[in-house]
PDB file of N, CA and C in Angstrom:
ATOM      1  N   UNK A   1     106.467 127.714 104.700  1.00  0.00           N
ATOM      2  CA  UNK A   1     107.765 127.592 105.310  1.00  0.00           C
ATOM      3  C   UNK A   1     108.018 126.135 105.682  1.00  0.00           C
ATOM      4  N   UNK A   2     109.118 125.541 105.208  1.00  0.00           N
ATOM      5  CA  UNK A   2     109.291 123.998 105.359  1.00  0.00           C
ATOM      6  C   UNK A   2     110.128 123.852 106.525  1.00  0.00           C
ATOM      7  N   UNK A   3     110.102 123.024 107.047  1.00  0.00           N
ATOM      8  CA  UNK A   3     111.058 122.771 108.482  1.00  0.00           C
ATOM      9  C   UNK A   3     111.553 121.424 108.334  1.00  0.00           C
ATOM     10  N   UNK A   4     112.939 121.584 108.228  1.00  0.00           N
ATOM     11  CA  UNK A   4     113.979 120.402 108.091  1.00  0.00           C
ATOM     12  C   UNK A   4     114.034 119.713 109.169  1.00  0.00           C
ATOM     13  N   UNK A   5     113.380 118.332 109.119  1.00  0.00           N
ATOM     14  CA  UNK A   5     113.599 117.044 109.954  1.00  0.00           C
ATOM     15  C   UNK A   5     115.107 116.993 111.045  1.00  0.00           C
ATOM     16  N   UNK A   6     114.395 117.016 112.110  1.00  0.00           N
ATOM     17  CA  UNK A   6     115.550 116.962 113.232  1.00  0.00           C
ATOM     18  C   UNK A   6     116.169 115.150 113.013  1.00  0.00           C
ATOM     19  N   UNK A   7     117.423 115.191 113.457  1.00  0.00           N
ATOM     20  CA  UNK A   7     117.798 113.958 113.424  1.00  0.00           C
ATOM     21  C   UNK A   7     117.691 113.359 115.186  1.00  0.00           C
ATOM     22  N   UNK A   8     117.234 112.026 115.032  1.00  0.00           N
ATOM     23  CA  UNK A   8     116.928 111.498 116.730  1.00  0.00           C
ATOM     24  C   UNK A   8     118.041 111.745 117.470  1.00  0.00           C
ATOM     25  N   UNK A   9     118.249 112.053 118.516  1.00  0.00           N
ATOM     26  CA  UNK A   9     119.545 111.507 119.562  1.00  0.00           C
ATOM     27  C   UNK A   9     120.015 110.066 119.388  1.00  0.00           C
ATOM     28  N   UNK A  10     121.480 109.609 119.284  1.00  0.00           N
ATOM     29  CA  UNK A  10     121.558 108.449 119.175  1.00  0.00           C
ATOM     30  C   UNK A  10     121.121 107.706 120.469  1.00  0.00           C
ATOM     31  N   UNK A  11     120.551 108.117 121.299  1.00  0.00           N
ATOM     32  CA  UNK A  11     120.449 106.981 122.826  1.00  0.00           C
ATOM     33  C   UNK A  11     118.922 106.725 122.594  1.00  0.00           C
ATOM     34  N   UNK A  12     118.112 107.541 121.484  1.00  0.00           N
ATOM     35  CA  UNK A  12     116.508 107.192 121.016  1.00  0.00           C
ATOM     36  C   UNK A  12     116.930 105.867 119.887  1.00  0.00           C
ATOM     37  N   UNK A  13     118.012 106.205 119.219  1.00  0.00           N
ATOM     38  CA  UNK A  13     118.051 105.395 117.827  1.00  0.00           C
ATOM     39  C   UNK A  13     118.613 103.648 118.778  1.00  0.00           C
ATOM     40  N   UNK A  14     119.184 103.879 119.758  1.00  0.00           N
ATOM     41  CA  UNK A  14     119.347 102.629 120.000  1.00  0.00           C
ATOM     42  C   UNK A  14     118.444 101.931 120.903  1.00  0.00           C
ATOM     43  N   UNK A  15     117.728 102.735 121.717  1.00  0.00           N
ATOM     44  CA  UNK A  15     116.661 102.487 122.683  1.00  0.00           C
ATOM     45  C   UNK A  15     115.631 101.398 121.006  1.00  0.00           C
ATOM     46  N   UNK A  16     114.866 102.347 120.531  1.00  0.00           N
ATOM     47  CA  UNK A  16     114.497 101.797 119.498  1.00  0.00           C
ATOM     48  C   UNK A  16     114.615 100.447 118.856  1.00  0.00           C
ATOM     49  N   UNK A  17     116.008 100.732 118.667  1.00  0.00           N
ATOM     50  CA  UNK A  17     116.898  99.617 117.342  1.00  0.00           C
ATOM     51  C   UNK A  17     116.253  98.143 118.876  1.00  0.00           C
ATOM     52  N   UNK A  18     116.871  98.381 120.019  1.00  0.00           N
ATOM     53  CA  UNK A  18     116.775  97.198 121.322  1.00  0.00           C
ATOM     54  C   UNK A  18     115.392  96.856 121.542  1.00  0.00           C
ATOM     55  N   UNK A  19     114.242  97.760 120.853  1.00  0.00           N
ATOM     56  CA  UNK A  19     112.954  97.544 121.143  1.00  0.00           C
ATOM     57  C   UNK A  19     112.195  96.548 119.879  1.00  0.00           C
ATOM     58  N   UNK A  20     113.322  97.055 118.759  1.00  0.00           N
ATOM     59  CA  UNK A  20     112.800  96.103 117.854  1.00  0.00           C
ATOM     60  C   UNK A  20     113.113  94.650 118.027  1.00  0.00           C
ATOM     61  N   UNK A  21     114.838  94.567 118.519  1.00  0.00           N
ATOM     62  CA  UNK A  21     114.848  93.178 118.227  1.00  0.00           C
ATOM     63  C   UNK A  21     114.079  92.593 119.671  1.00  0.00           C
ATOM     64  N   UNK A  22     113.788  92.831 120.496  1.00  0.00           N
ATOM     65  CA  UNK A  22     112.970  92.455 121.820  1.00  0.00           C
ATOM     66  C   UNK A  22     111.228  92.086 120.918  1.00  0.00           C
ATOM     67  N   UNK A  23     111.152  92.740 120.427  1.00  0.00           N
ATOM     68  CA  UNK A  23     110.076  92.662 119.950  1.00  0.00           C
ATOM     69  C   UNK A  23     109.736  91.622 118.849  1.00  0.00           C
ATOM     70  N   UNK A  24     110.989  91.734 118.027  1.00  0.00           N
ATOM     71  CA  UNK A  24     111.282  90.157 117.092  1.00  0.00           C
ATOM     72  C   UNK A  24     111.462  89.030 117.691  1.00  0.00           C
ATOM     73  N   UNK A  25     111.875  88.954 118.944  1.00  0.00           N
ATOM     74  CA  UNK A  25     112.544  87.826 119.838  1.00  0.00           C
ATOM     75  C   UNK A  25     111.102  87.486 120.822  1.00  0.00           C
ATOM     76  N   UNK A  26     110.212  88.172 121.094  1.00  0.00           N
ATOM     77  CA  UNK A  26     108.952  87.699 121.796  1.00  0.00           C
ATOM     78  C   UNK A  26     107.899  87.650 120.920  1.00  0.00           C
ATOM     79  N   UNK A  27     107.875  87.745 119.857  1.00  0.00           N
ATOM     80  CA  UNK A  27     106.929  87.165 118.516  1.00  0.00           C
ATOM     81  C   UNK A  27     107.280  86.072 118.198  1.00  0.00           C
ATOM     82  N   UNK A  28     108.658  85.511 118.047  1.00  0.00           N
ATOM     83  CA  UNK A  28     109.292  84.186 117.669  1.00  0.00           C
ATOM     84  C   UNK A  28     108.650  83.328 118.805  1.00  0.00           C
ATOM     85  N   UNK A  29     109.125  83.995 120.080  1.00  0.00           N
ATOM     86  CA  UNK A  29     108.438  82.719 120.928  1.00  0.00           C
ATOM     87  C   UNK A  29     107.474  82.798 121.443  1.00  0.00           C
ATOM     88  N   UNK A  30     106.575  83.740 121.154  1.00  0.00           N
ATOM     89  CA  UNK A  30     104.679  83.938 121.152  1.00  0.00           C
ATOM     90  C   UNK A  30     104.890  82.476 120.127  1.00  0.00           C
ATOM     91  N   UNK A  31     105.253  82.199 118.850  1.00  0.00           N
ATOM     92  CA  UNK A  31     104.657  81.845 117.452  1.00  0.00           C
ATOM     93  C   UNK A  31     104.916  80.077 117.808  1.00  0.00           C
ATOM     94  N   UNK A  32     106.383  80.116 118.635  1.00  0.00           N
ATOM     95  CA  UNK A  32     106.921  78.889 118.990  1.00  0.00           C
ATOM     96  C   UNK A  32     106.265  77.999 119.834  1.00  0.00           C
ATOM     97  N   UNK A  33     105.286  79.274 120.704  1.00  0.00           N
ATOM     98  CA  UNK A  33     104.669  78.545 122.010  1.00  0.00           C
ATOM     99  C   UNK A  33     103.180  77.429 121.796  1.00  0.00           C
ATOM    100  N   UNK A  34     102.747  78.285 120.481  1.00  0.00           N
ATOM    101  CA  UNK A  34     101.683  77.712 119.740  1.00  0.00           C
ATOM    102  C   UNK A  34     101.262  76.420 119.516  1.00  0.00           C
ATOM    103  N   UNK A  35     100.251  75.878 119.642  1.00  0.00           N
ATOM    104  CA  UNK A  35      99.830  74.556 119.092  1.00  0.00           C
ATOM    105  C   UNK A  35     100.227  74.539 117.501  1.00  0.00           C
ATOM    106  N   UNK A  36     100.254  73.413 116.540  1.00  0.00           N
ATOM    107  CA  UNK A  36     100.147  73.392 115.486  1.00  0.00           C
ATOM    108  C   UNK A  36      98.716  73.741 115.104  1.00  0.00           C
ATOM    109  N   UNK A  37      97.701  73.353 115.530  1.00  0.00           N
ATOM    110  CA  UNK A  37      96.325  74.390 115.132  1.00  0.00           C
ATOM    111  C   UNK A  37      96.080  75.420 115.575  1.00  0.00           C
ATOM    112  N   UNK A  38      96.980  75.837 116.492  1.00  0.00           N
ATOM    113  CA  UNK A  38      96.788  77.614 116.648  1.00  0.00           C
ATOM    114  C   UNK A  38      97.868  78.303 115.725  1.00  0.00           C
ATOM    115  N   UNK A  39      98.724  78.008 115.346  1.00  0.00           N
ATOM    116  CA  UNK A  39      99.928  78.556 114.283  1.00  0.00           C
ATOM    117  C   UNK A  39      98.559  78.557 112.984  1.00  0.00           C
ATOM    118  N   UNK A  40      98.604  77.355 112.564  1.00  0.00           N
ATOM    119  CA  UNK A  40      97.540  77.583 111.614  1.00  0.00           C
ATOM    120  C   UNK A  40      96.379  78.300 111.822  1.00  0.00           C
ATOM    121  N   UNK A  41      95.845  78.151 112.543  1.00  0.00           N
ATOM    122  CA  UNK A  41      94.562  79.559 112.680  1.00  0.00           C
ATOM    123  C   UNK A  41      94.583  81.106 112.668  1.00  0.00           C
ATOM    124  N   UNK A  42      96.325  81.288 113.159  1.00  0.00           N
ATOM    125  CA  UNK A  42      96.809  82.780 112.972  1.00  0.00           C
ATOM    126  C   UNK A  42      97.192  82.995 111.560  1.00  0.00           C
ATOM    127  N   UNK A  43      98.049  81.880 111.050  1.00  0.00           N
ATOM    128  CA  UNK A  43      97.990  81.785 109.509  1.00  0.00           C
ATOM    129  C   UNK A  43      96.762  82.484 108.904  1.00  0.00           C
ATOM    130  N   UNK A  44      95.909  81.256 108.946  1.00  0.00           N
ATOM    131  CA  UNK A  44      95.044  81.537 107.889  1.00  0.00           C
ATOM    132  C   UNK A  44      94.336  82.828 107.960  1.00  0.00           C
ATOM    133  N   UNK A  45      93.660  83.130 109.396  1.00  0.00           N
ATOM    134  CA  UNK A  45      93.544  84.588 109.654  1.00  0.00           C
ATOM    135  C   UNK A  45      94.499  85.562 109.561  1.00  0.00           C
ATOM    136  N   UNK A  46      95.521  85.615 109.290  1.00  0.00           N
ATOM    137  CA  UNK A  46      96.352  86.439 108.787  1.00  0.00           C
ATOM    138  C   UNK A  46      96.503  86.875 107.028  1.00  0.00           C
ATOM    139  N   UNK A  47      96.308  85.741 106.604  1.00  0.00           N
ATOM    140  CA  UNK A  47      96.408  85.981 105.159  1.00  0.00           C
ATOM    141  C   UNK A  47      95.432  86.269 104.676  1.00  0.00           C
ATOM    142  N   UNK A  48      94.281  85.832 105.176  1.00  0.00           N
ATOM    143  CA  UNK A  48      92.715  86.272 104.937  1.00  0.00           C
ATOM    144  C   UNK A  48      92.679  87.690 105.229  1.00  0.00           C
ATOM    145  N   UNK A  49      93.327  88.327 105.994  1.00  0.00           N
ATOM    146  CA  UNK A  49      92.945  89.540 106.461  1.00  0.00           C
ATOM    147  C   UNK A  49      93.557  90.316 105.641  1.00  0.00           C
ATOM    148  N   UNK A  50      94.972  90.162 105.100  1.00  0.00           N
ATOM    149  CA  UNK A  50      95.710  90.538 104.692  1.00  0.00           C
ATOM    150  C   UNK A  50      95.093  90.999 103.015  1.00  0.00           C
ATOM    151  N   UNK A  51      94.546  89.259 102.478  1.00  0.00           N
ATOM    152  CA  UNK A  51      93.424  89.745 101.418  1.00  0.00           C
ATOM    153  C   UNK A  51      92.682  90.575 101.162  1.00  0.00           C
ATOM    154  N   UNK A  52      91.604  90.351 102.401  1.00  0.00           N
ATOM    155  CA  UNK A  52      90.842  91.233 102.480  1.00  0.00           C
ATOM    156  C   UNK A  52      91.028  93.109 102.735  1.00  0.00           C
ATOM    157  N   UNK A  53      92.062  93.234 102.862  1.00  0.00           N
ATOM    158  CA  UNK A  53      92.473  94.320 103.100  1.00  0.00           C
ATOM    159  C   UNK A  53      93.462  95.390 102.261  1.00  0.00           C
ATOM    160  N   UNK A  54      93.708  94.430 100.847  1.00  0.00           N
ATOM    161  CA  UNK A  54      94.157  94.695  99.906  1.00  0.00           C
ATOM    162  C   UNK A  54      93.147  94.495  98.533  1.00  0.00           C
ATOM    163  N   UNK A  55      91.939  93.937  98.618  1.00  0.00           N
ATOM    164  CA  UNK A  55      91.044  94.134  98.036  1.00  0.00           C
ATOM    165  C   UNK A  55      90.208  95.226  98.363  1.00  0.00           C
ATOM    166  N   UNK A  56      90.365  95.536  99.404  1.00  0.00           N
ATOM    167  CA  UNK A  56      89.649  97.126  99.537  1.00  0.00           C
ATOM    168  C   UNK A  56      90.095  98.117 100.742  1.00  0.00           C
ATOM    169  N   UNK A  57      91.358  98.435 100.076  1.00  0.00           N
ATOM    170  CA  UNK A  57      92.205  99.315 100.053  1.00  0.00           C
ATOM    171  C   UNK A  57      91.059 100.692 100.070  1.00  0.00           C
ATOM    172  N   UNK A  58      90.795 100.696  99.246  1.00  0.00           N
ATOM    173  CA  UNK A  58      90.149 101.944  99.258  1.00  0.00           C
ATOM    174  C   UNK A  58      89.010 102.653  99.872  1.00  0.00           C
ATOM    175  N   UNK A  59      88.595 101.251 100.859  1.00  0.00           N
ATOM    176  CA  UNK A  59      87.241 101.857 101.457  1.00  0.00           C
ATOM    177  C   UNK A  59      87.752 101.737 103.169  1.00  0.00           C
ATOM    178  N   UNK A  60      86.634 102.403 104.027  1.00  0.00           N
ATOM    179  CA  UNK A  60      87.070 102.449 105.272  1.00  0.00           C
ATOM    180  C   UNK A  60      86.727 100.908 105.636  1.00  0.00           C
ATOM    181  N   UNK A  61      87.770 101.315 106.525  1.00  0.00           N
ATOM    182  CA  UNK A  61      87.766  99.554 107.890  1.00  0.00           C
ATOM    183  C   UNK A  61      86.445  99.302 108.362  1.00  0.00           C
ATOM    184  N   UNK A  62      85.632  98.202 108.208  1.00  0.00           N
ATOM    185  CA  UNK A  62      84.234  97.624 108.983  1.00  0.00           C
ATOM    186  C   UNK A  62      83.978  97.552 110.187  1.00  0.00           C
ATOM    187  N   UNK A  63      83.054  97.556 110.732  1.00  0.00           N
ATOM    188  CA  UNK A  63      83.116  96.842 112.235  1.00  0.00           C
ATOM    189  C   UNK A  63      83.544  96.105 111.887  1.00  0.00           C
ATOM    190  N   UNK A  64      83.872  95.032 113.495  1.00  0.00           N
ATOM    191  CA  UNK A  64      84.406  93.955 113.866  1.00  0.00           C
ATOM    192  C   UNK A  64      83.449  92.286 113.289  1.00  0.00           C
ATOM    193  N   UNK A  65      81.565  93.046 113.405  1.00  0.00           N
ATOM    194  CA  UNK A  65      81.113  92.340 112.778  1.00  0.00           C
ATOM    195  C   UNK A  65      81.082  91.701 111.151  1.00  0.00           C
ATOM    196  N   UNK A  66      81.507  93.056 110.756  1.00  0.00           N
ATOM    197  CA  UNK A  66      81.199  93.025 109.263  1.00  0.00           C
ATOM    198  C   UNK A  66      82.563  92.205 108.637  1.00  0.00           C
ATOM    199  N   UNK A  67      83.606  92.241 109.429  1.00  0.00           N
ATOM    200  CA  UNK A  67      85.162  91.841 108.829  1.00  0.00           C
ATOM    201  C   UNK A  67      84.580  90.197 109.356  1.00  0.00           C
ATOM    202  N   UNK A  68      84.289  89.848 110.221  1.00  0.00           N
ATOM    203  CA  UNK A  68      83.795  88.618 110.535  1.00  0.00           C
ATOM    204  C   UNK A  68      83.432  87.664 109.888  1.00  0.00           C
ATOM    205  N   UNK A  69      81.898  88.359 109.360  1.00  0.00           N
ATOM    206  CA  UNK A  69      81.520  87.775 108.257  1.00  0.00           C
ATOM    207  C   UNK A  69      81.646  87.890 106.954  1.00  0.00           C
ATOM    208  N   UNK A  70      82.451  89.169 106.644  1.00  0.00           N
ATOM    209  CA  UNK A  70      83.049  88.856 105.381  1.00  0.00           C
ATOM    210  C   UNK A  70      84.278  87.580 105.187  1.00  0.00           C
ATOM    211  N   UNK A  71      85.289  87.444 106.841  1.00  0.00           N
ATOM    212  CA  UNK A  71      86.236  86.378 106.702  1.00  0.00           C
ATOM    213  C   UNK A  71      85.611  85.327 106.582  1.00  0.00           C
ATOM    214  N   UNK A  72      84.851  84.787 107.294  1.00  0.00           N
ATOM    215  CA  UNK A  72      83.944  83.227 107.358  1.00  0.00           C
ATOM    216  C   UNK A  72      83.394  83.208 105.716  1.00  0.00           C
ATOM    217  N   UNK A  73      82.870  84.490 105.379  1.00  0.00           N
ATOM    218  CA  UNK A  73      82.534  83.679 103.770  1.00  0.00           C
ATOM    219  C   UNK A  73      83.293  83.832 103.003  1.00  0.00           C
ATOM    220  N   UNK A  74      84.511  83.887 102.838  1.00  0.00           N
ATOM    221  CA  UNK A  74      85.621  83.870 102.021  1.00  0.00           C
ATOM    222  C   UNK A  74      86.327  82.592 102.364  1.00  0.00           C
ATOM    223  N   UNK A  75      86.722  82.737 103.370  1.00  0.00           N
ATOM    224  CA  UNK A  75      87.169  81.067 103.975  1.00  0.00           C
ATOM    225  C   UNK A  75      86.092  80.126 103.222  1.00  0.00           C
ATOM    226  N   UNK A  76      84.630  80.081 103.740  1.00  0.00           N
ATOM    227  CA  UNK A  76      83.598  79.281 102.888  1.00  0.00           C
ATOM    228  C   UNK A  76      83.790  79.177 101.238  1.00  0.00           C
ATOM    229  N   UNK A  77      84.348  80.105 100.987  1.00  0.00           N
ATOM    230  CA  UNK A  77      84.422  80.340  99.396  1.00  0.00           C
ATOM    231  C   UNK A  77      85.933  79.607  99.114  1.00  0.00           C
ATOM    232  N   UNK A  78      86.185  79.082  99.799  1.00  0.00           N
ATOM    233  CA  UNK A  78      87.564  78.991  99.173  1.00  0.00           C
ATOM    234  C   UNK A  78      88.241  78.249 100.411  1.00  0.00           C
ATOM    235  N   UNK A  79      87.429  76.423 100.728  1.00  0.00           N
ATOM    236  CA  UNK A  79      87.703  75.776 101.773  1.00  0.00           C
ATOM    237  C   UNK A  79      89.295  75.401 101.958  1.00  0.00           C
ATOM    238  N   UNK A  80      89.700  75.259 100.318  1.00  0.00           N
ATOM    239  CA  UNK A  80      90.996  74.284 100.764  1.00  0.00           C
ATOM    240  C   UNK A  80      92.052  75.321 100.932  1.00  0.00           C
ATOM    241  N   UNK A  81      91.947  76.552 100.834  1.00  0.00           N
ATOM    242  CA  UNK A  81      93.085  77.423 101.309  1.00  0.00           C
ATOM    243  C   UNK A  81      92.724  77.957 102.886  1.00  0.00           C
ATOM    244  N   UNK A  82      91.869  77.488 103.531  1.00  0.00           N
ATOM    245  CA  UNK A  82      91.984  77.900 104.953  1.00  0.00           C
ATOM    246  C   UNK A  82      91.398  76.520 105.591  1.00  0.00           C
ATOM    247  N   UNK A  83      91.668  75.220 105.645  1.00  0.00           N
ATOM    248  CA  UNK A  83      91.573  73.751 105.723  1.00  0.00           C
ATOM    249  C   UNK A  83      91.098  74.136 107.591  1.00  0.00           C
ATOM    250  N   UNK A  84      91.880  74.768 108.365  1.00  0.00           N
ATOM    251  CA  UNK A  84      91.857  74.825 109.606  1.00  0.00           C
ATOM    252  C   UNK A  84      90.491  75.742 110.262  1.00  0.00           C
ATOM    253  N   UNK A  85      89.999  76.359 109.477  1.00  0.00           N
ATOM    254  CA  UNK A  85      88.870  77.006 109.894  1.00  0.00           C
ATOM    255  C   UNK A  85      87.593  76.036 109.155  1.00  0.00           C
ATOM    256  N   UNK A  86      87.685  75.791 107.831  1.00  0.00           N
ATOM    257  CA  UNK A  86      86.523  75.101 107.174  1.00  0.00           C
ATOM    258  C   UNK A  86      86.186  73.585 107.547  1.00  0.00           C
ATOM    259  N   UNK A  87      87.778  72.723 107.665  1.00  0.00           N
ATOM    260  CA  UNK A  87      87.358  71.580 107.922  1.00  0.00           C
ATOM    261  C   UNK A  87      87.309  70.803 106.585  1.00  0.00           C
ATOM    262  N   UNK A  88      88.309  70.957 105.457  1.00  0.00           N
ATOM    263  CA  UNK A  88      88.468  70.887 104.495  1.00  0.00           C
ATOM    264  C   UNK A  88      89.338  69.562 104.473  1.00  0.00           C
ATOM    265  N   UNK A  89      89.095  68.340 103.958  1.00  0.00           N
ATOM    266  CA  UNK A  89      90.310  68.053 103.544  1.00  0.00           C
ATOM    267  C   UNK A  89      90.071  67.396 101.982  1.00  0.00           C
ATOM    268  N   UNK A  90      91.428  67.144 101.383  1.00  0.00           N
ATOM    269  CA  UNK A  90      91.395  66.379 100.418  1.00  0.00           C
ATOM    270  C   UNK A  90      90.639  65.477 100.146  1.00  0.00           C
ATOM    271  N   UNK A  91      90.200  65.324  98.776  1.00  0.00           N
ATOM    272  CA  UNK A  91      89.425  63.848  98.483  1.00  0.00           C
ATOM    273  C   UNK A  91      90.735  63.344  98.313  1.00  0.00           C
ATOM    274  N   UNK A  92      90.633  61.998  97.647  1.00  0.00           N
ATOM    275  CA  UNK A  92      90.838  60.863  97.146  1.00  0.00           C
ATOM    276  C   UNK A  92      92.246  61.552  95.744  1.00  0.00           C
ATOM    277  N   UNK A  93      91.006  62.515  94.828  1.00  0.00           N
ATOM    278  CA  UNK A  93      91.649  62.461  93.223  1.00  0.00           C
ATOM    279  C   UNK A  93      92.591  63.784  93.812  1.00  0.00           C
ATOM    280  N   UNK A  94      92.361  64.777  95.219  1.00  0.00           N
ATOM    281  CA  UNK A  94      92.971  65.841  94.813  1.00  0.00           C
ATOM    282  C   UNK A  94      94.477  65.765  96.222  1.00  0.00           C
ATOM    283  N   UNK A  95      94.484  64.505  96.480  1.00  0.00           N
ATOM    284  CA  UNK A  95      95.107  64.330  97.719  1.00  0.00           C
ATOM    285  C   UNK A  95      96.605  63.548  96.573  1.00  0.00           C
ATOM    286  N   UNK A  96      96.679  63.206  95.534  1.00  0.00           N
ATOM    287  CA  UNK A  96      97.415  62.469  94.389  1.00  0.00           C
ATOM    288  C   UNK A  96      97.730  63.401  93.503  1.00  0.00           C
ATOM    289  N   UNK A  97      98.574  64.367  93.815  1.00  0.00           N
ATOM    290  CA  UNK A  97      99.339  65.191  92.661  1.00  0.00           C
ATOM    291  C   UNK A  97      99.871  64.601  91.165  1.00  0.00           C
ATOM    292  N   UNK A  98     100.722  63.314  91.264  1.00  0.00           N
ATOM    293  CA  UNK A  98     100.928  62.767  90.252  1.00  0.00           C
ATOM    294  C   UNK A  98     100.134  61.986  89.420  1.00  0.00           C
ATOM    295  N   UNK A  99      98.839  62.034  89.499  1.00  0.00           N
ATOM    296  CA  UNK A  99      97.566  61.436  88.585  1.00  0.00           C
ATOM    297  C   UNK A  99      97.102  62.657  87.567  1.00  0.00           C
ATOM    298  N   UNK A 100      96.507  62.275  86.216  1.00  0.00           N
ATOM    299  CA  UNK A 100      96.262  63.348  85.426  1.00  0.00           C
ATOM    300  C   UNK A 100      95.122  63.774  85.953  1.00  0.00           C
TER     301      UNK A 100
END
C-alpha cells in the first residue's frame, strides 16, 4: 500500500526557505572572516575530502584516523595541488608558464 507524500504547510516551507538563506549568509561570513591560510587549508581539505570520497564511494567511512592518514598521503602524493599543507612551492622551470 503506497502513501502519497503530504505537502509541507506553507509557514514550514518558509521557516525553511529563511533557514537556508541565514545559513548561506553565516557561511559567507564564517569564509570572509578567515585568514588567507585558513581559506586555503579549508580548500584544500575540502577538495581532498571530496576526492577521497568519490574514489570510494563504495566502501564504508574510516575512522577519523584512517581518513587522516589517507589525506596527509595524498596531499604527500601530490604536493603542488595542496601547496598549503605540504609546503610546496614552485621551482624556477615550473613557476614560468611561457618557457617550453
Amino acid at each position: 500500500m503506497s502513501q502519497q507524500p503530504t505537502a509541507l504547510p506553507d509557514f514550514l516551507v518558509g521557516y525553511l526557505a529563511q533557514r537556508d538563506e541565514q545559513r548561506i549568509t553565516e557561511t559567507l561570513n564564517m569564509l570572509a572572516d578567515l585568514s588567507e591560510r585558513e581559506l586555503r587549508l579549508v580548500k584544500e581539505a575540502a577538495v581532498m575530502g571530496w576526492v577521497q570520497g568519490m574514489r570510494h564511494a563504495d566502501q564504508t567511512i574510516p575512522k577519523d584516523r584512517q581518513i587522516l592518514f589517507t589525506v596527509a598521503d595524498a596531499c604527500r602524493a601530490f604536493p603542488d595541488l595542496y601547496p598549503t599543507i605540504t609546503g610546496w612551492t614552485p621551482t624556477v622551470d615550473e613557476d614560468d608558464g611561457d618557457e617550453p
